[in-house]
Protein backbone atom coordinates (compact mmCIF):
# COMPACT_ATOMS: atom_id res chain seq x y z
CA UNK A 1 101.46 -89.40 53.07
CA UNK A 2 104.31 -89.89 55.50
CA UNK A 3 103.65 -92.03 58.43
CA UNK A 4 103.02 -89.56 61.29
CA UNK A 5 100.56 -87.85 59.33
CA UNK A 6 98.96 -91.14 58.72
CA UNK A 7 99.00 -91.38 62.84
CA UNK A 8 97.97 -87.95 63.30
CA UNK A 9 94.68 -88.57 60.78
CA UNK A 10 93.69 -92.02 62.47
CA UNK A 11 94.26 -89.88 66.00
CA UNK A 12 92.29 -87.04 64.86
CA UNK A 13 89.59 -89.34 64.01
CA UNK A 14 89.37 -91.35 66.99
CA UNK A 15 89.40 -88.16 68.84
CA UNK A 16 86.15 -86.98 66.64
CA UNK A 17 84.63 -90.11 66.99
CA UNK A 18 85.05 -89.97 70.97
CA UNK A 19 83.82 -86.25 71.08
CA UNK A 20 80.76 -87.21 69.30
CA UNK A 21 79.76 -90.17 71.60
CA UNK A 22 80.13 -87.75 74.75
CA UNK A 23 76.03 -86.83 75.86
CA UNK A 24 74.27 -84.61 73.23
CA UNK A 25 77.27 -83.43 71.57
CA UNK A 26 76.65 -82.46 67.99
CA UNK A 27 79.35 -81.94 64.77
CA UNK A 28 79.34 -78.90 63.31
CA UNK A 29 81.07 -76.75 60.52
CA UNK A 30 80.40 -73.09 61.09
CA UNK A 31 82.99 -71.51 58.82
CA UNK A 32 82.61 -74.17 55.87
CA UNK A 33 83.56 -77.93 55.47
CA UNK A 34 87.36 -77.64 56.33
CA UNK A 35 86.42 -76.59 59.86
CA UNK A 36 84.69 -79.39 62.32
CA UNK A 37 83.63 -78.30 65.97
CA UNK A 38 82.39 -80.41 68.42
CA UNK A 39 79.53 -78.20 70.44
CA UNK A 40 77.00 -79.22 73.77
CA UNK A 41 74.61 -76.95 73.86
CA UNK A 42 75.27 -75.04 71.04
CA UNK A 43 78.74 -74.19 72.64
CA UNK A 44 81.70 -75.65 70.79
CA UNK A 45 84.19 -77.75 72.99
CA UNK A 46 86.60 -78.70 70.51
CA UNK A 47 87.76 -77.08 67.51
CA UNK A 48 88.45 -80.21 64.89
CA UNK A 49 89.60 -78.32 61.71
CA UNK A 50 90.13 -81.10 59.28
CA UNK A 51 92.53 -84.08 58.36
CA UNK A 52 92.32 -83.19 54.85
CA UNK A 53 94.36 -80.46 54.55
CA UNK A 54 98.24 -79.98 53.69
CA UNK A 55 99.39 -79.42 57.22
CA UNK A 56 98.60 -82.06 59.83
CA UNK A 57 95.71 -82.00 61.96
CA UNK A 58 95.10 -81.00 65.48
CA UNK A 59 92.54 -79.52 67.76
CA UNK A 60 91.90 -76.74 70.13
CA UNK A 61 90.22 -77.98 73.89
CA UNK A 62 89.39 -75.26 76.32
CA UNK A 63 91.12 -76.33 79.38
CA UNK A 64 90.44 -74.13 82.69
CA UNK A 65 92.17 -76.73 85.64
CA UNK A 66 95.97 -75.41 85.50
CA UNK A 67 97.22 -78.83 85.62
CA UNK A 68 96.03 -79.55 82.58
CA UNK A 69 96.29 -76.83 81.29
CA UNK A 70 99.76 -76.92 81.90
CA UNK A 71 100.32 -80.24 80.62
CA UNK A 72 98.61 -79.29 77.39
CA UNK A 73 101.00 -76.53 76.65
CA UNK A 74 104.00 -78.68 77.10
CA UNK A 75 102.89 -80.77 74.35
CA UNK A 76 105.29 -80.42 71.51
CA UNK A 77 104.01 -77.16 69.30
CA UNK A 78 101.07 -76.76 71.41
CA UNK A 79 100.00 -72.58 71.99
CA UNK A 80 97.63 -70.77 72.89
CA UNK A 81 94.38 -71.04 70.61
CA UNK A 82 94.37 -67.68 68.85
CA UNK A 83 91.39 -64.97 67.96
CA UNK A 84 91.83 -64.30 71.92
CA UNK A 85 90.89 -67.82 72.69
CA UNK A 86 93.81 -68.61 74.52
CA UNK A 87 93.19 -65.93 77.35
CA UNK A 88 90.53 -68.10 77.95
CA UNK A 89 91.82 -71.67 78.46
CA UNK A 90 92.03 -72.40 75.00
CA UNK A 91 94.94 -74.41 73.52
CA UNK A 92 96.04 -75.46 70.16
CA UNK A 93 97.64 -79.03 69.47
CA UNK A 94 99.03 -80.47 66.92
CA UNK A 95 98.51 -84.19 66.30
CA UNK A 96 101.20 -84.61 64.05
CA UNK A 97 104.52 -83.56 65.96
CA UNK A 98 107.11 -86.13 67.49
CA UNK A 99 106.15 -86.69 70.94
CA UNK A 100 102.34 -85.64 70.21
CA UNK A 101 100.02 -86.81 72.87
CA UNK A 102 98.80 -90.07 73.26
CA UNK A 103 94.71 -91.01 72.17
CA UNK A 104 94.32 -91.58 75.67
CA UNK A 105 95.70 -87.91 76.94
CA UNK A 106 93.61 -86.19 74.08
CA UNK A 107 90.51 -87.83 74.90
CA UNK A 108 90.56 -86.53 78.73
CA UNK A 109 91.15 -82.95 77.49
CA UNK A 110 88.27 -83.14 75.28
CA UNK A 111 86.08 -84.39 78.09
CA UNK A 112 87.21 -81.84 80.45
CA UNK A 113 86.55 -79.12 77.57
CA UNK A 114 83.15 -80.45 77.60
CA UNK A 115 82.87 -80.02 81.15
CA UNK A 116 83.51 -76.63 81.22
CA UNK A 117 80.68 -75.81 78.64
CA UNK A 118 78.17 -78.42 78.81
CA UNK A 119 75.30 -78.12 81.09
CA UNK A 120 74.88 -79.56 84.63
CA UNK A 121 72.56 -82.51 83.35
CA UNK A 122 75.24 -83.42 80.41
CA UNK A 123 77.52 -83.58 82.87
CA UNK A 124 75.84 -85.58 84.98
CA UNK A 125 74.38 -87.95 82.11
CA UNK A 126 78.49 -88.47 81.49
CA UNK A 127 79.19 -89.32 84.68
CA UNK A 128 76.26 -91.92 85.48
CA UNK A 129 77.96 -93.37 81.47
CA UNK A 130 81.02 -93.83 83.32
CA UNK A 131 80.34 -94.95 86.59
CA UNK A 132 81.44 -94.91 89.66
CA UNK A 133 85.42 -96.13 88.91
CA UNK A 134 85.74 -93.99 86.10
């Protein structure tokens, strides 16, 4: 395994590991093993796939503020999540390009795709977590 699919593995696991930890979110594999999501409230927030597989991983956030939406799409081979998704905020990333973004980046577009699905009292329960200074 060549070194930035090593990266894009350890990336894509931190990024798992920091979905789950986010208030009452729940892993789940609704089309069979090679697919993780990430749901609150039985909606899915992040679309995992898997590390496993011969392409390198990645992840699809639903991101509604334009900014970051924005910024999401100008990662490198980033697009619009398909099946329609995209229409609605949804974008595809790719852990593994050159240039991918940074733990850091990925974990505040996971949040914020929480945000937009989880419930006012998640949300809420995530901000009293972080406090006041963010």
């Amino acid at each position: 395994m060549e070194a930035s699919m090593k990266a894009a593995v350890r990336r894509w696991e931190a990024v798992r590991e920091f979905a789950l930890k986010l208030p009452e979110a729940v892993e789940d594999h609704p089309w069979g093993p090679e697919d993780c999501v990430v749901k609150v409230n039985k909606k899915i927030f992040v679309f995992l796939g898997n590390a496993d597989g011969p392409r390198s991983p990645g992840l699809s956030v639903k991101l509604k503020d334009e900014a970051l939406h924005g910024h999401a799409m100008t990662a490198p081979g980033a697009e619009p999540t398909g099946y329609g998704l995209g229409r609605s905020g949804w974008v595809s990333v790719p852990l593994g390009e050159k240039g991918a973004p940074s733990l850091q980046v990925l974990c505040e577009w996971v949040e914020e795709s929480y945000r937009t699905v989880a419930l006012k009292r998640h949300v809420k329960e995530l901000d009293a977590r972080i406090g006041p200074t963010g």
